[in-house]
N, C-alpha and C. Protein backbone atom coordinates (compact mmCIF):
# COMPACT_ATOMS: atom_id res chain seq x y z
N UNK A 1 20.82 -3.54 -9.33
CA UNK A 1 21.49 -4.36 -8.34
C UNK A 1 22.26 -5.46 -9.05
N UNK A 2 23.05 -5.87 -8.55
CA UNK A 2 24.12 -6.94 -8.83
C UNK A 2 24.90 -6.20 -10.32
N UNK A 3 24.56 -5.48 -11.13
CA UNK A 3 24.60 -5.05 -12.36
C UNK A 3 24.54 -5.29 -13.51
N UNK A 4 23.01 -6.06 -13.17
CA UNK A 4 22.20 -6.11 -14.32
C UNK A 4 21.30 -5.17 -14.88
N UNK A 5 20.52 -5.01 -15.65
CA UNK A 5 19.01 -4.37 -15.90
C UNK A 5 17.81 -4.95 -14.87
N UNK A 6 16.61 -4.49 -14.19
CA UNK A 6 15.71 -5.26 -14.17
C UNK A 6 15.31 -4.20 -13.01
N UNK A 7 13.87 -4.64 -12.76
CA UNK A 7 12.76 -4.27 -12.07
C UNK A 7 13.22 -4.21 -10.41
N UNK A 8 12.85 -2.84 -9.71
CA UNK A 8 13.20 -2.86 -8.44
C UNK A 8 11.53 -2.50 -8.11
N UNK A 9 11.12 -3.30 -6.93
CA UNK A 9 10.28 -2.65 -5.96
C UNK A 9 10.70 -2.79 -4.45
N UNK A 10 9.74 -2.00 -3.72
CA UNK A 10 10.54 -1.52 -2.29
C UNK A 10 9.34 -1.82 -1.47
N UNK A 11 8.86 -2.61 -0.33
CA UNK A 11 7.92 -3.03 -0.04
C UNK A 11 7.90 -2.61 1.83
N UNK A 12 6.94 -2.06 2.49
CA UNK A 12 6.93 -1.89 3.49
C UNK A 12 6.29 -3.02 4.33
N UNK A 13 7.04 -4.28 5.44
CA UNK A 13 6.73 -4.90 6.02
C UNK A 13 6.40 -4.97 7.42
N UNK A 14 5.79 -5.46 8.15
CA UNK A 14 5.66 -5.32 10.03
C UNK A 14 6.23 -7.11 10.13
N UNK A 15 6.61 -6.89 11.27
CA UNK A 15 6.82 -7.92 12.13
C UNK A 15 5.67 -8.67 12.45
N UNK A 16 5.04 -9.92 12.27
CA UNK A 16 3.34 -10.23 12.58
C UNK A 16 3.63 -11.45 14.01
N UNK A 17 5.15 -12.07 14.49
CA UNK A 17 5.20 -12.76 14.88
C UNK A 17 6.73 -13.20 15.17
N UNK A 18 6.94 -12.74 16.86
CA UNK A 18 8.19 -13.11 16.71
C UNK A 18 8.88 -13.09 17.72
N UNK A 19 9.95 -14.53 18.24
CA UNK A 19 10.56 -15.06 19.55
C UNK A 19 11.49 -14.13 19.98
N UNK A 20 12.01 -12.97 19.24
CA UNK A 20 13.30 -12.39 19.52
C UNK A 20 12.41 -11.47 20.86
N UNK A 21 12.99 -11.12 21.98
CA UNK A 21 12.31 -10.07 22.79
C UNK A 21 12.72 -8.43 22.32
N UNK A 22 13.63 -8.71 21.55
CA UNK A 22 14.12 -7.38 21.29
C UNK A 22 13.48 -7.17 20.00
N UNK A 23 12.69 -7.84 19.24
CA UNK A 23 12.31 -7.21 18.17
C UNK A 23 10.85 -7.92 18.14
N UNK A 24 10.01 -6.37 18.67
CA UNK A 24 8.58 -6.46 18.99
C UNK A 24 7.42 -6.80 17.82
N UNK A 25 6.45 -7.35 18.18
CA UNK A 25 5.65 -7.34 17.14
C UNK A 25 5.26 -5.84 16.34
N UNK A 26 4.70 -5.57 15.26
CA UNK A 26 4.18 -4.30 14.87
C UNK A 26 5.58 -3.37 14.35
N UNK A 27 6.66 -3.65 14.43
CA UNK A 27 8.17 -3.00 13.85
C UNK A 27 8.01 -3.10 12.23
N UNK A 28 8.67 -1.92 11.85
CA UNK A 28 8.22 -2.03 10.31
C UNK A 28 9.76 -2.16 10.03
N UNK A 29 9.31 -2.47 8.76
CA UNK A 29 10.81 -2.67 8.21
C UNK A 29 10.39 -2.77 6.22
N UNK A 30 11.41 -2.83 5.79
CA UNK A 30 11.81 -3.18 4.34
C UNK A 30 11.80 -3.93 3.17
N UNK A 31 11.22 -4.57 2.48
CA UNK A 31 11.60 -5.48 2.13
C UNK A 31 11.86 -4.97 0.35
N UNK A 32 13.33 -5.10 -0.19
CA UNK A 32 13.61 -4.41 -1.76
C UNK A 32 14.02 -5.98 -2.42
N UNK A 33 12.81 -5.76 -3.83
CA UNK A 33 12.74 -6.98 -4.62
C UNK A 33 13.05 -6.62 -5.80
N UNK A 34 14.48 -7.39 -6.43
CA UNK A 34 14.69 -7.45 -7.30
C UNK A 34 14.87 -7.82 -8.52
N UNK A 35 14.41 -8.12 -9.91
CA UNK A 35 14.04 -9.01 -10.40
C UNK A 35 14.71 -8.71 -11.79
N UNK A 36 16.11 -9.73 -12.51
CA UNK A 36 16.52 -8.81 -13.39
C UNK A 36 15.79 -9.36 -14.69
N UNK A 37 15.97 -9.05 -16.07
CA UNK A 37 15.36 -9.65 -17.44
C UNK A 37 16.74 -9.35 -18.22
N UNK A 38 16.28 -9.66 -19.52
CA UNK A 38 17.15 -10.24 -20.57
C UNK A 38 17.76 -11.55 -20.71
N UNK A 39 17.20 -12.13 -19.78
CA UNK A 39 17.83 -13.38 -19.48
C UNK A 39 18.99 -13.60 -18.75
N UNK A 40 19.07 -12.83 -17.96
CA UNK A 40 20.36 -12.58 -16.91
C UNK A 40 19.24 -13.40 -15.49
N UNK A 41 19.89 -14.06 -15.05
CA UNK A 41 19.10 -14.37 -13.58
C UNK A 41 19.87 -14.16 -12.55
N UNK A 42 19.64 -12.80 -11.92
CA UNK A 42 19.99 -12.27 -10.96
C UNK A 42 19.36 -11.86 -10.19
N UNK A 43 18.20 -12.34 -9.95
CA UNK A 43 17.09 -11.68 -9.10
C UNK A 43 17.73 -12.05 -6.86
N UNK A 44 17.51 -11.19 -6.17
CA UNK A 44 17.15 -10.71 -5.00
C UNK A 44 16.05 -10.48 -4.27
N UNK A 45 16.32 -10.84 -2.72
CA UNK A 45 15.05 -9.96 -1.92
C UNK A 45 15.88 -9.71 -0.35
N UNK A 46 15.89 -9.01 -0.05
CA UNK A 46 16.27 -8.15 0.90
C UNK A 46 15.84 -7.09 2.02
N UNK A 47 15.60 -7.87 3.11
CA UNK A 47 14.94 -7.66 4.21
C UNK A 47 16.20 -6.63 5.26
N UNK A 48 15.15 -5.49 5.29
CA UNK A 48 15.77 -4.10 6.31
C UNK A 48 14.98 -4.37 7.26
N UNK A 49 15.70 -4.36 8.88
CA UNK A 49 14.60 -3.61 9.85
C UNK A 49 15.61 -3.18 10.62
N UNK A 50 15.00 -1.65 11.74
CA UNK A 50 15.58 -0.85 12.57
C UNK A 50 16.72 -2.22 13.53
N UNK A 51 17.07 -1.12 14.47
CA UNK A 51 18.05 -1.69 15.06
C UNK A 51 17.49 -2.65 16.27
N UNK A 52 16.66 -2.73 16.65
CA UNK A 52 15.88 -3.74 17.66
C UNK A 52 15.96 -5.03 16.75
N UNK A 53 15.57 -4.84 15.76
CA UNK A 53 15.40 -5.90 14.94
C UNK A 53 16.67 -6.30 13.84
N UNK A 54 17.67 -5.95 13.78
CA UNK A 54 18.84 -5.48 12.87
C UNK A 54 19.14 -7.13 12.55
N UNK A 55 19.25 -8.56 13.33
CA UNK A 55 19.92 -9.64 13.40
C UNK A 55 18.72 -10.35 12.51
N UNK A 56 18.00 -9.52 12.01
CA UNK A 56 16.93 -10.37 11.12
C UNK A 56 17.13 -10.15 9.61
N UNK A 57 17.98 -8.82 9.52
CA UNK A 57 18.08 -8.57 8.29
C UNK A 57 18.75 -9.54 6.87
N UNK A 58 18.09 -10.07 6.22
CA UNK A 58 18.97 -10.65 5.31
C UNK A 58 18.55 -10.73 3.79
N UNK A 59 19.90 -10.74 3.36
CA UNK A 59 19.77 -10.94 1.62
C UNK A 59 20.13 -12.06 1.27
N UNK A 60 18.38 -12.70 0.59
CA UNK A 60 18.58 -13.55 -0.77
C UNK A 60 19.13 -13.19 -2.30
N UNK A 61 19.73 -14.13 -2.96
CA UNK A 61 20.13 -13.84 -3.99
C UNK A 61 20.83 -15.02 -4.62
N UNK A 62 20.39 -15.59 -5.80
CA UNK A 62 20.98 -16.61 -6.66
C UNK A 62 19.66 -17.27 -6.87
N UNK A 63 20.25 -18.50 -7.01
CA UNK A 63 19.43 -19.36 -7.76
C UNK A 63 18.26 -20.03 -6.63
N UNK A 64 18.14 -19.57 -5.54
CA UNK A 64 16.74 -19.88 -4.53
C UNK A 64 16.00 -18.57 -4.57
N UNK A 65 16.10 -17.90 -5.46
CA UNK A 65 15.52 -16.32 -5.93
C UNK A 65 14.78 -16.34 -7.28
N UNK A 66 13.70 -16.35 -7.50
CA UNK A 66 13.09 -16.35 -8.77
C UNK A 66 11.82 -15.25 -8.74
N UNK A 67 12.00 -14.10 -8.75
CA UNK A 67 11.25 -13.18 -8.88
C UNK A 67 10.43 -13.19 -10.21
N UNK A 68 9.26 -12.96 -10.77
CA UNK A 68 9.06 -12.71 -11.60
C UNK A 68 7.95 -11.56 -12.43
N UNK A 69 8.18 -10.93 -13.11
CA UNK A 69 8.04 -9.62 -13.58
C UNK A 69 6.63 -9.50 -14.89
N UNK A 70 5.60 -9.37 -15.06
CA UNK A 70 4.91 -9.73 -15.80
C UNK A 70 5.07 -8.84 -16.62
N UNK A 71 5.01 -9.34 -18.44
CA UNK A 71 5.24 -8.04 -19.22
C UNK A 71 3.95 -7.33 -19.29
N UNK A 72 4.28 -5.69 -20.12
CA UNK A 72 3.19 -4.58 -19.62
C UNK A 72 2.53 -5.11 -20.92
């Protein structure tokens, strides 16, 4: 992502709480975390959900993004 190197995971989330009427509790959705290395700081997080819930979707990215990746 962005086109760097670095670590993707893909995380399955529910809805636990929420004012919208159109987007029910228990809705699953997405969440893809990205975290780059070499010293590039480009890390992301990026929230998917179906179309009931679609006005929730959003991508972080920059410098309020600090993912971090533990070495193996």
């Amino acid at each position: 992502m962005w086109g760097f190197p670095g670590n993707i995971m893909k995380i399955i989330v529910r809805v636990t709480s929420s004012t919208d009427p159109r987007c029910a509790v228990g809705t699953r959705g997405r969440a893809t975390l990205f975290a780059s290395y070499n010293g590039v700081r480009s890390d992301s997080v990026q929230f998917k959900f179906p179309a009931a819930c679609k006005a929730h979707d959003h991508v972080y990215h920059g410098t309020e993004v600090n993912n971090q990746v533990p070495p193996l």
